[in-house]
PDB file of N, CA and C in Angstrom:
ATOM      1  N   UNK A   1     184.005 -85.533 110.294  1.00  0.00           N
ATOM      2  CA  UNK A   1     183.968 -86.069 108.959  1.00  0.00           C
ATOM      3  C   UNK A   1     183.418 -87.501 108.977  1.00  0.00           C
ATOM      4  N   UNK A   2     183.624 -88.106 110.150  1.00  0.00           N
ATOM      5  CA  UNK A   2     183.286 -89.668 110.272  1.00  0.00           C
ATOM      6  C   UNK A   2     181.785 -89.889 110.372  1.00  0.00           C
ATOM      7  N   UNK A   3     181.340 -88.945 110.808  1.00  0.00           N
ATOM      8  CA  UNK A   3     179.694 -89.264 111.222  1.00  0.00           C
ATOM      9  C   UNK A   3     179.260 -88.543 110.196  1.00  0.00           C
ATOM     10  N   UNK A   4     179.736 -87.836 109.258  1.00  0.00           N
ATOM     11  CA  UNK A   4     178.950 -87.018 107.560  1.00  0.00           C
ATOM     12  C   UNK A   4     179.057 -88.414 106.746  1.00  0.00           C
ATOM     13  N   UNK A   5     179.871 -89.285 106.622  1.00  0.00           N
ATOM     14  CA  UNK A   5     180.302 -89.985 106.188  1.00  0.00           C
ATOM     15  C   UNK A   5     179.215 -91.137 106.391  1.00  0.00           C
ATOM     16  N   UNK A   6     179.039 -91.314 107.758  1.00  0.00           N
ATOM     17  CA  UNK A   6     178.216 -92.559 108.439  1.00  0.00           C
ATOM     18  C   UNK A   6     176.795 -91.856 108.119  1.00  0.00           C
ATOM     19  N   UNK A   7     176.387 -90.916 107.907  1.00  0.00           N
ATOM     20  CA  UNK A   7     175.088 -90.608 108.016  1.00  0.00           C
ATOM     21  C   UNK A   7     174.569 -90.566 106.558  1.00  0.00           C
ATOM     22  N   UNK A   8     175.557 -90.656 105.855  1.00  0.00           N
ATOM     23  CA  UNK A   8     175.219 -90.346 104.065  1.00  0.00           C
ATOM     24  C   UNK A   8     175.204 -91.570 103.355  1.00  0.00           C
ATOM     25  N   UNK A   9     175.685 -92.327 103.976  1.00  0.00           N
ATOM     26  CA  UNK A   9     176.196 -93.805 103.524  1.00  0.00           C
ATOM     27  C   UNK A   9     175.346 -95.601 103.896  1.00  0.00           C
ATOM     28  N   UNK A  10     174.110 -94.596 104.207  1.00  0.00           N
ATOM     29  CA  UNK A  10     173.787 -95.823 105.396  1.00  0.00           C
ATOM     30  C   UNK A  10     172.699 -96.753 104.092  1.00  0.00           C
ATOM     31  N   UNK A  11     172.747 -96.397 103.086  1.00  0.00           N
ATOM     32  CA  UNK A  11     171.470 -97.073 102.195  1.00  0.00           C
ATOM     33  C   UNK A  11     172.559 -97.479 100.630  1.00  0.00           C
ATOM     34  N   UNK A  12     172.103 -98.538  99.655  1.00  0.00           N
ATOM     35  CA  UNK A  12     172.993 -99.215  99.199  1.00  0.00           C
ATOM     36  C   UNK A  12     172.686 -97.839  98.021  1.00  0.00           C
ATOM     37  N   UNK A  13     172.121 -96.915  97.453  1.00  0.00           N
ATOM     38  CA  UNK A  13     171.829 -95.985  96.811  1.00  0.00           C
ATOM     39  C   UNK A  13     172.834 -94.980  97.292  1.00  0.00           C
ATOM     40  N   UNK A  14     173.001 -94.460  98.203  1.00  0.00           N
ATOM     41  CA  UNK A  14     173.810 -93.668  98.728  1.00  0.00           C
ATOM     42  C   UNK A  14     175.234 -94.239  98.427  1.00  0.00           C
ATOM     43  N   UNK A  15     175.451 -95.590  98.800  1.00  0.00           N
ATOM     44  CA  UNK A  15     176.722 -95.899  98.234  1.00  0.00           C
ATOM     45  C   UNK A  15     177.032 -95.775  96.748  1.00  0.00           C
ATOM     46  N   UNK A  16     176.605 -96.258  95.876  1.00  0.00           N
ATOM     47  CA  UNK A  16     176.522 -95.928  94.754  1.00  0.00           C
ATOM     48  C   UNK A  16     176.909 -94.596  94.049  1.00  0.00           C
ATOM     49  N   UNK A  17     176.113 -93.682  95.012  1.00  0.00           N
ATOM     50  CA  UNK A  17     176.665 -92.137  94.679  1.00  0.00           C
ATOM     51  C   UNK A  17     177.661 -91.908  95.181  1.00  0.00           C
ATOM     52  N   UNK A  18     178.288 -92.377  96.178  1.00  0.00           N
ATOM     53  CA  UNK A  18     179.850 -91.906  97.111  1.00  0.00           C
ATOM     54  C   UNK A  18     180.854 -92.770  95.780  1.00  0.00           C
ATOM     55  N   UNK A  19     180.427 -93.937  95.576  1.00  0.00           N
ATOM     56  CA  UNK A  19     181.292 -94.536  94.615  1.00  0.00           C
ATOM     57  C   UNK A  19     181.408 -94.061  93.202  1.00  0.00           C
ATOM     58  N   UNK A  20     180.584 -93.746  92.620  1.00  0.00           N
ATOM     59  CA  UNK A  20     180.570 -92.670  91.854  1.00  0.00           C
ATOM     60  C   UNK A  20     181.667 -91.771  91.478  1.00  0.00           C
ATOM     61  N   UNK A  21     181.344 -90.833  92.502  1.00  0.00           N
ATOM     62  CA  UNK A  21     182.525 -89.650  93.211  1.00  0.00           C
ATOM     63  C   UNK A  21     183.658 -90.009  93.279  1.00  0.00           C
ATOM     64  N   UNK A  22     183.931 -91.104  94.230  1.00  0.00           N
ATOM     65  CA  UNK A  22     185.044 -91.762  94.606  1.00  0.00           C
ATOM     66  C   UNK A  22     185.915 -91.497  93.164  1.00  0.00           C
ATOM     67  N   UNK A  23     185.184 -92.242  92.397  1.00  0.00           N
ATOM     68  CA  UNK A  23     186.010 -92.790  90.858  1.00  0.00           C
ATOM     69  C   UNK A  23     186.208 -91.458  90.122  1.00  0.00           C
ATOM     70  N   UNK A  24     185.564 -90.802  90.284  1.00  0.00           N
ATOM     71  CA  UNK A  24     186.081 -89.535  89.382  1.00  0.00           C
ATOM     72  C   UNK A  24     186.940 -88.913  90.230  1.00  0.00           C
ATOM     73  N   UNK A  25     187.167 -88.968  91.518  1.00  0.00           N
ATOM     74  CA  UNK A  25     188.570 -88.040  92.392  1.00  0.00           C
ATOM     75  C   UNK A  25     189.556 -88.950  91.946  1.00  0.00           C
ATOM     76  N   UNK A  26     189.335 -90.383  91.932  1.00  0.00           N
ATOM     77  CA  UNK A  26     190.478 -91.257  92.510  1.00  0.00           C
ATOM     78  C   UNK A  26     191.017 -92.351  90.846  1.00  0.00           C
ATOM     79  N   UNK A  27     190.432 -91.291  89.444  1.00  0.00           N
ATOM     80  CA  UNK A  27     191.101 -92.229  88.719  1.00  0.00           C
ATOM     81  C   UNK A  27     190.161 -93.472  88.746  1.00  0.00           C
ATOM     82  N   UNK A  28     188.744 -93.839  88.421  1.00  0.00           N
ATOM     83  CA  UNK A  28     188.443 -95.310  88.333  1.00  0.00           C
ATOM     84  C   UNK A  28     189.076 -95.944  89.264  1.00  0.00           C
ATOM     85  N   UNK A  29     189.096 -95.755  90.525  1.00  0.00           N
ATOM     86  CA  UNK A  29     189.694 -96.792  91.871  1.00  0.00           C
ATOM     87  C   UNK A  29     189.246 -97.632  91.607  1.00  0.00           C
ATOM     88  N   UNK A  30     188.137 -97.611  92.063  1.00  0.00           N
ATOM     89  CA  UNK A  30     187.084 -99.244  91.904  1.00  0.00           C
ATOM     90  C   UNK A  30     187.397-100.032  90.837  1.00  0.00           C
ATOM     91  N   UNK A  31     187.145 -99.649  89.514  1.00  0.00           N
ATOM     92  CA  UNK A  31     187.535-100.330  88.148  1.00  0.00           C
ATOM     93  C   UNK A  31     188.993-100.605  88.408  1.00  0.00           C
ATOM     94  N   UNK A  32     189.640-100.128  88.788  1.00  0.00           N
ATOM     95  CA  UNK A  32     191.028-100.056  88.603  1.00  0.00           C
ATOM     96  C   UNK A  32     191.748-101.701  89.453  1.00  0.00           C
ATOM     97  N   UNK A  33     190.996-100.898  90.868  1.00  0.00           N
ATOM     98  CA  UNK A  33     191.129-102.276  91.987  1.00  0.00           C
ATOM     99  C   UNK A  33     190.528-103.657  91.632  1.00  0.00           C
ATOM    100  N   UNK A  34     189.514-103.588  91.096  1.00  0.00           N
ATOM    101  CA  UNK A  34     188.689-104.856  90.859  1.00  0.00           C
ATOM    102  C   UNK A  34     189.046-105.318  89.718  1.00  0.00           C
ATOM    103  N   UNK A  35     189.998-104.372  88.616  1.00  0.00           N
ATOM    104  CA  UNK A  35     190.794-105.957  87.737  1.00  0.00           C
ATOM    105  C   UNK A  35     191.769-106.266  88.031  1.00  0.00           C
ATOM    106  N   UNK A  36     192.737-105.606  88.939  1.00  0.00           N
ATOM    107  CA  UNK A  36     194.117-105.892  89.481  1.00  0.00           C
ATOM    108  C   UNK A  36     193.829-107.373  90.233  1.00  0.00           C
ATOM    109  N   UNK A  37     192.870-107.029  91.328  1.00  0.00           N
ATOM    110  CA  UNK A  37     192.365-108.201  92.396  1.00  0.00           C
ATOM    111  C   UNK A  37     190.699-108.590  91.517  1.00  0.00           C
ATOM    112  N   UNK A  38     190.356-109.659  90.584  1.00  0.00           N
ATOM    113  CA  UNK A  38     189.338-109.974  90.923  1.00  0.00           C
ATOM    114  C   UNK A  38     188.269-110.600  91.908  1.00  0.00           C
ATOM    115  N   UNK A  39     188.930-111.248  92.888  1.00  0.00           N
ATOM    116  CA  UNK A  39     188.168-112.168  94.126  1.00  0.00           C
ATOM    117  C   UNK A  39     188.029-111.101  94.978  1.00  0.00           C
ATOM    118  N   UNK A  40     187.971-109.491  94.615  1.00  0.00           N
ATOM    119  CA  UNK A  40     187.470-108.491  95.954  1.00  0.00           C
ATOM    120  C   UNK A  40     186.250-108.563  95.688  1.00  0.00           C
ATOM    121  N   UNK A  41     185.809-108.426  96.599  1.00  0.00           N
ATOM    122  CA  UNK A  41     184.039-108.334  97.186  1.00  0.00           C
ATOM    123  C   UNK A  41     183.678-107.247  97.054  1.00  0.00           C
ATOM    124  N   UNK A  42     182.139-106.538  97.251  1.00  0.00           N
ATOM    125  CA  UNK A  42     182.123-105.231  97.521  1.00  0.00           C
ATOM    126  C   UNK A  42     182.518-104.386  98.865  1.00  0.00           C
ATOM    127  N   UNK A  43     182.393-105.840  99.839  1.00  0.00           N
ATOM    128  CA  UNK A  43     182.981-105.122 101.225  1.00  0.00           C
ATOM    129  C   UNK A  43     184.428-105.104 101.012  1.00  0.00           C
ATOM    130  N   UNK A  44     185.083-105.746 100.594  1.00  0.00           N
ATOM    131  CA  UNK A  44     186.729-105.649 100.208  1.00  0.00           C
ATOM    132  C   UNK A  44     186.908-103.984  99.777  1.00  0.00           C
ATOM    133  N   UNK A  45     186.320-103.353  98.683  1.00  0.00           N
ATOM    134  CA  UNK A  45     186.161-102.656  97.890  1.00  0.00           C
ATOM    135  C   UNK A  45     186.207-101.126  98.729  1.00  0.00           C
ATOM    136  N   UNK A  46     184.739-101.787  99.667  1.00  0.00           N
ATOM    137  CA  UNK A  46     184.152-100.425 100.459  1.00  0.00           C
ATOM    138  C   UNK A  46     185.172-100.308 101.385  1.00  0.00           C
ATOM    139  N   UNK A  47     186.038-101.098 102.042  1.00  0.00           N
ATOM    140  CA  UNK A  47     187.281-100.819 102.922  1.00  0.00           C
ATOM    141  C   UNK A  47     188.022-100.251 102.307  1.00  0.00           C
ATOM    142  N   UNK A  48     188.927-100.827 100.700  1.00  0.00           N
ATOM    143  CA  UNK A  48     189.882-100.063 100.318  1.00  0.00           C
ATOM    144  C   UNK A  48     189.860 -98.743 100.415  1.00  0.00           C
ATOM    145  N   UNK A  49     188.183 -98.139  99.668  1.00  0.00           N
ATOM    146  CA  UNK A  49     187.795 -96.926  99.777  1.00  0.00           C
ATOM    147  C   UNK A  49     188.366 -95.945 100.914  1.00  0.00           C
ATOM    148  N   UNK A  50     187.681 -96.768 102.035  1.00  0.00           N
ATOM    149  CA  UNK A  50     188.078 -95.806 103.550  1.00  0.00           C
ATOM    150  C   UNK A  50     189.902 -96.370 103.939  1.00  0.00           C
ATOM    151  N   UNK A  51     190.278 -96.787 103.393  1.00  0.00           N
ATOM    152  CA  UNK A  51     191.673 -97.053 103.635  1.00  0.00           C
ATOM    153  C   UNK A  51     192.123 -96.160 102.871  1.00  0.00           C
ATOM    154  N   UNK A  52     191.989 -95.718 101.042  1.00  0.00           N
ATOM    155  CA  UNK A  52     192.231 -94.405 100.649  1.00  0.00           C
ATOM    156  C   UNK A  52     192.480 -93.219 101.172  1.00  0.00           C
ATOM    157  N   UNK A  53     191.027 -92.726 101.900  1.00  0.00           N
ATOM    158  CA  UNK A  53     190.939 -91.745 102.469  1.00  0.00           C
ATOM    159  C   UNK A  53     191.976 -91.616 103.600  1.00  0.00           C
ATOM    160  N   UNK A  54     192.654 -92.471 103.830  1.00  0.00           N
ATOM    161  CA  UNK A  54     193.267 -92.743 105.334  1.00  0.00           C
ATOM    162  C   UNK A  54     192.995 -92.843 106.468  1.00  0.00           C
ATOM    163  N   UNK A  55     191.586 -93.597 106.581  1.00  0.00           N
ATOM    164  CA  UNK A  55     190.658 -93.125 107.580  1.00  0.00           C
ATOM    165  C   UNK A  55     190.877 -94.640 108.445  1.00  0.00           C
ATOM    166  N   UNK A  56     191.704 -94.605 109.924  1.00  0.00           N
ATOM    167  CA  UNK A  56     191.842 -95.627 110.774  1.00  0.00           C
ATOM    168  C   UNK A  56     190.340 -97.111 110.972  1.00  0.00           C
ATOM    169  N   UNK A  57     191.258 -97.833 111.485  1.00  0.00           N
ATOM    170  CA  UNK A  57     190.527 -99.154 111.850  1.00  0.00           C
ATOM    171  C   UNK A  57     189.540 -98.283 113.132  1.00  0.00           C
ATOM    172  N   UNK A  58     189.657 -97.706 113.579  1.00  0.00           N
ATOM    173  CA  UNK A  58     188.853 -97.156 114.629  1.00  0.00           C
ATOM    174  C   UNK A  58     187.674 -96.283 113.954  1.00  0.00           C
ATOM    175  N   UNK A  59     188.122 -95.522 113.172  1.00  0.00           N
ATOM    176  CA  UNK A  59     187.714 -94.774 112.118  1.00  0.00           C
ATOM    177  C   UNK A  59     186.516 -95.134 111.063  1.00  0.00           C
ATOM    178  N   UNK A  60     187.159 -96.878 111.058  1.00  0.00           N
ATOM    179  CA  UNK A  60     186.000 -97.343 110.017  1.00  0.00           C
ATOM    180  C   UNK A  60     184.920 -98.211 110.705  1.00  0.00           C
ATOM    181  N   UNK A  61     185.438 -98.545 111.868  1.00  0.00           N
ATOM    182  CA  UNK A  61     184.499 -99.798 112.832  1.00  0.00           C
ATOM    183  C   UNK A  61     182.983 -99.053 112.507  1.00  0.00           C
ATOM    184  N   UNK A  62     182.772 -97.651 112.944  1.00  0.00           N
ATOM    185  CA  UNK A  62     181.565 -97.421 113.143  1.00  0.00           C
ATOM    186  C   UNK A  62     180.460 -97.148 111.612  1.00  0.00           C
ATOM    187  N   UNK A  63     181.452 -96.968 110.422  1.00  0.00           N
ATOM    188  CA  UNK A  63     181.538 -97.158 109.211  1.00  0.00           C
ATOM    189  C   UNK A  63     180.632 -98.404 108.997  1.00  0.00           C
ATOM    190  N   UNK A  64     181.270 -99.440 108.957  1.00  0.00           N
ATOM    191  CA  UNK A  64     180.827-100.891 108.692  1.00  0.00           C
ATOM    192  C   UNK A  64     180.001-101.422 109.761  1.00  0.00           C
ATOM    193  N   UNK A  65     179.828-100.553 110.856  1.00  0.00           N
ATOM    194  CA  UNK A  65     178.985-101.252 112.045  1.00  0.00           C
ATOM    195  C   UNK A  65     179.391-102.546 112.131  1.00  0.00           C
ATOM    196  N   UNK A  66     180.657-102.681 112.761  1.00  0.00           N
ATOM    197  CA  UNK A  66     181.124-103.859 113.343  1.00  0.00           C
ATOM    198  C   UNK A  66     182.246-103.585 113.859  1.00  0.00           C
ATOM    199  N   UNK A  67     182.679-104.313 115.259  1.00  0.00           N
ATOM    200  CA  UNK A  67     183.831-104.099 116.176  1.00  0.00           C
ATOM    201  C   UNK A  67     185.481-103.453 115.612  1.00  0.00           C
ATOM    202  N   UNK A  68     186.030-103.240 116.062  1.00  0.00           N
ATOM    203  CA  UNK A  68     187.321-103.036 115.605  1.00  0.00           C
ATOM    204  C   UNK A  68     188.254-103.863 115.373  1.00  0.00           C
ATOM    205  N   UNK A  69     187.913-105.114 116.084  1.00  0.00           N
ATOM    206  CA  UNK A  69     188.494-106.427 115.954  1.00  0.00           C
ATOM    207  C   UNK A  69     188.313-106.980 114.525  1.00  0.00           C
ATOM    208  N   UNK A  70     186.963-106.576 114.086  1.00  0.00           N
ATOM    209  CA  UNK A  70     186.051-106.840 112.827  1.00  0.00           C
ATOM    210  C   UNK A  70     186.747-106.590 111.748  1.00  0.00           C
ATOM    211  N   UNK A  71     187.089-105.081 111.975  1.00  0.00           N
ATOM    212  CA  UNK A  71     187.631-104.015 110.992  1.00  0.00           C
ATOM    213  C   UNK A  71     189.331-105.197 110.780  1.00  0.00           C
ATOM    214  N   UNK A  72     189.737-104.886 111.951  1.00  0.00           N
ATOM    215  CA  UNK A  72     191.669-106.184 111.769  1.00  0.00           C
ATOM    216  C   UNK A  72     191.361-107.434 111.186  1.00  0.00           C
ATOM    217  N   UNK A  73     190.278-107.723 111.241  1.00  0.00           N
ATOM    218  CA  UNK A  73     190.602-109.277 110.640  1.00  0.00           C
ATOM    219  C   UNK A  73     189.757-108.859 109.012  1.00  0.00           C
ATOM    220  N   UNK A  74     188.974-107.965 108.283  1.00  0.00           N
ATOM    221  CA  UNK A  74     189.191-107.662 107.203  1.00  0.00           C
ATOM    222  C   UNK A  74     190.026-107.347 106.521  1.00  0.00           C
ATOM    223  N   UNK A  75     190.909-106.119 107.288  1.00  0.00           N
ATOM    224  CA  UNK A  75     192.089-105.668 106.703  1.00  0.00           C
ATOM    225  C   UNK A  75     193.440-106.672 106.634  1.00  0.00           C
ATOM    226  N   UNK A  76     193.233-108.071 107.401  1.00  0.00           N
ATOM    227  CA  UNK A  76     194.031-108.990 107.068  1.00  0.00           C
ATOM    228  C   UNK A  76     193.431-109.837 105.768  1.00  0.00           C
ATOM    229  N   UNK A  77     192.463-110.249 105.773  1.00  0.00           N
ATOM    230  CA  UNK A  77     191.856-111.325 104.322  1.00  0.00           C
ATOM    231  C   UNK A  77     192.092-110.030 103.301  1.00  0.00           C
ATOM    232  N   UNK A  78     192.146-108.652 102.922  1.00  0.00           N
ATOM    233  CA  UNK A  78     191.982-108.172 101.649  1.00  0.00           C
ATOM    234  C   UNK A  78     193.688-108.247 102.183  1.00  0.00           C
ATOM    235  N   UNK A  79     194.232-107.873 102.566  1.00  0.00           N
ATOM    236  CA  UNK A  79     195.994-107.995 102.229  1.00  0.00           C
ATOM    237  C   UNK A  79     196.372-109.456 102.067  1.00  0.00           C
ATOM    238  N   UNK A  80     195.712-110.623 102.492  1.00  0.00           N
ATOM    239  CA  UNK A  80     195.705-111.742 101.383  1.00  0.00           C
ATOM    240  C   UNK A  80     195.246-111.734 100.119  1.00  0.00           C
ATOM    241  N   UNK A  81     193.801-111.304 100.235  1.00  0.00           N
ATOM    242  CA  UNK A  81     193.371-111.500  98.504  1.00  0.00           C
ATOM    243  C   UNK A  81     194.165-110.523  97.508  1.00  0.00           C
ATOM    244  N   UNK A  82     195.081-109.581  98.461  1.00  0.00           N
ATOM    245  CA  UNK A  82     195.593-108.577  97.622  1.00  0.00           C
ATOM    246  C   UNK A  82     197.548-108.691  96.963  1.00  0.00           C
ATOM    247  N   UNK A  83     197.859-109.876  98.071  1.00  0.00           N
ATOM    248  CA  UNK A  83     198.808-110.848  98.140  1.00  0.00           C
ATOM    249  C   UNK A  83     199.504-109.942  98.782  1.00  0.00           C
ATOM    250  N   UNK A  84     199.512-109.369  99.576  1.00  0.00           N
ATOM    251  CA  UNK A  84     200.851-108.336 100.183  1.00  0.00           C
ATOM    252  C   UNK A  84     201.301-108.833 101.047  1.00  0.00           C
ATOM    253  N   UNK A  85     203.052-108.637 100.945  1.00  0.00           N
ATOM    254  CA  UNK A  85     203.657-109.084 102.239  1.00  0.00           C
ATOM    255  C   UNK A  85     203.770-108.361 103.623  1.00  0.00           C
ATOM    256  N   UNK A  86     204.364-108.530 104.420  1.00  0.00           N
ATOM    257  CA  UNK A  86     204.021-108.251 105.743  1.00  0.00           C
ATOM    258  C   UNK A  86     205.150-107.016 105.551  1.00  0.00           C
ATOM    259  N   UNK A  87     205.750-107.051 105.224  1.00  0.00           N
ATOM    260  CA  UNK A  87     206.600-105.360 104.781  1.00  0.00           C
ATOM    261  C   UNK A  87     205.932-104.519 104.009  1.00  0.00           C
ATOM    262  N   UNK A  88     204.833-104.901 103.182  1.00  0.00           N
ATOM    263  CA  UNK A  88     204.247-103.988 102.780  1.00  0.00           C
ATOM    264  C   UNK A  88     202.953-103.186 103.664  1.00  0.00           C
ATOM    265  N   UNK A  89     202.790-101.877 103.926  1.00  0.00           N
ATOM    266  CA  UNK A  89     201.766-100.817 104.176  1.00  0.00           C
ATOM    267  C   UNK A  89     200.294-101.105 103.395  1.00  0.00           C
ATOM    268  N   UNK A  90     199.510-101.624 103.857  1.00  0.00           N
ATOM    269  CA  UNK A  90     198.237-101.736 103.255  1.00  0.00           C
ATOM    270  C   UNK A  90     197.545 -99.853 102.918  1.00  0.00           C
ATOM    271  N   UNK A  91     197.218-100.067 103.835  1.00  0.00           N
ATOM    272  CA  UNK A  91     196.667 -98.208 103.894  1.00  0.00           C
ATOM    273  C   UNK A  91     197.954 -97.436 102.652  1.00  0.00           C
ATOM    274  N   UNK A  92     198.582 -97.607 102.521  1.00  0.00           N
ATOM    275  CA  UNK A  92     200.178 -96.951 102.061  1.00  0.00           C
ATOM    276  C   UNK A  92     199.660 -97.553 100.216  1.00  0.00           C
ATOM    277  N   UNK A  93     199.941 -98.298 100.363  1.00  0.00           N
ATOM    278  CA  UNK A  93     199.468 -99.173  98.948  1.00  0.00           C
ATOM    279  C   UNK A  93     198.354 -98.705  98.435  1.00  0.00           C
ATOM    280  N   UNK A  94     197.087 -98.804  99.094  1.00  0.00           N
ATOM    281  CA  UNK A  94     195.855 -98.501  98.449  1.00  0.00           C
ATOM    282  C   UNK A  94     196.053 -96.888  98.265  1.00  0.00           C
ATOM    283  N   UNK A  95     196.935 -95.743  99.017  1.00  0.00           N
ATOM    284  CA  UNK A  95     196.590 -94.789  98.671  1.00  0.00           C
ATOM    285  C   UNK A  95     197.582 -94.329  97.327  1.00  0.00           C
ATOM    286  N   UNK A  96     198.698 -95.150  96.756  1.00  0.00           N
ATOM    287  CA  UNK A  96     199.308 -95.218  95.836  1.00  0.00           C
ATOM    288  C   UNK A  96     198.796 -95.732  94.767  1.00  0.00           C
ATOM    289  N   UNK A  97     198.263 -96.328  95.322  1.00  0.00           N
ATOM    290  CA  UNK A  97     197.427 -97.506  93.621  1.00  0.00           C
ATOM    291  C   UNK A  97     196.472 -96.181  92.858  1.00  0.00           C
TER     292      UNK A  97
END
């Protein structure tokens, strides 16, 4: 599923259409997320996405083409911009929201 994913996704058009989709499975996620948090980015955005799906920091490194280390220190700045405390489940949260 990770490399259908990586191979469909690689052009900013293609995203567009996954986001699309996204919003009609998931309830306006995007709209939804981006007035709750306005200071998310689109890379903020495109993580929550694959954090939805439940798809690991290992999972997404090759996603975003950048290390896994890469992937932990994103998923720490959006659980700031998102204000969550350290008891709260990021992955857990976004798939509730």
């Amino acid at each position: 599923m990770i490399r259908q994913i990586d191979s469909h996704l690689s052009s900013e058009e293609d995203w567009e259409v996954f986001e699309s989709n996204f919003n009609q499975v998931h309830d306006q996620f995007f709209k939804r997320l981006k007035e709750a948090y306005p200071d998310l980015t689109p890379g903020d955005l495109r993580l929550a996405a694959y954090l939805k799906m439940n798809l690991t920091s290992k999972d997404i490194s090759p996603l975003l083409n950048i290390s896994l280390r890469g992937v932990e220190n994103k998923r720490y700045r959006l659980r700031r911009k998102m204000n969550l405390g350290p008891e709260e489940n990021l992955t857990e949260f976004l798939m509730q929201f």
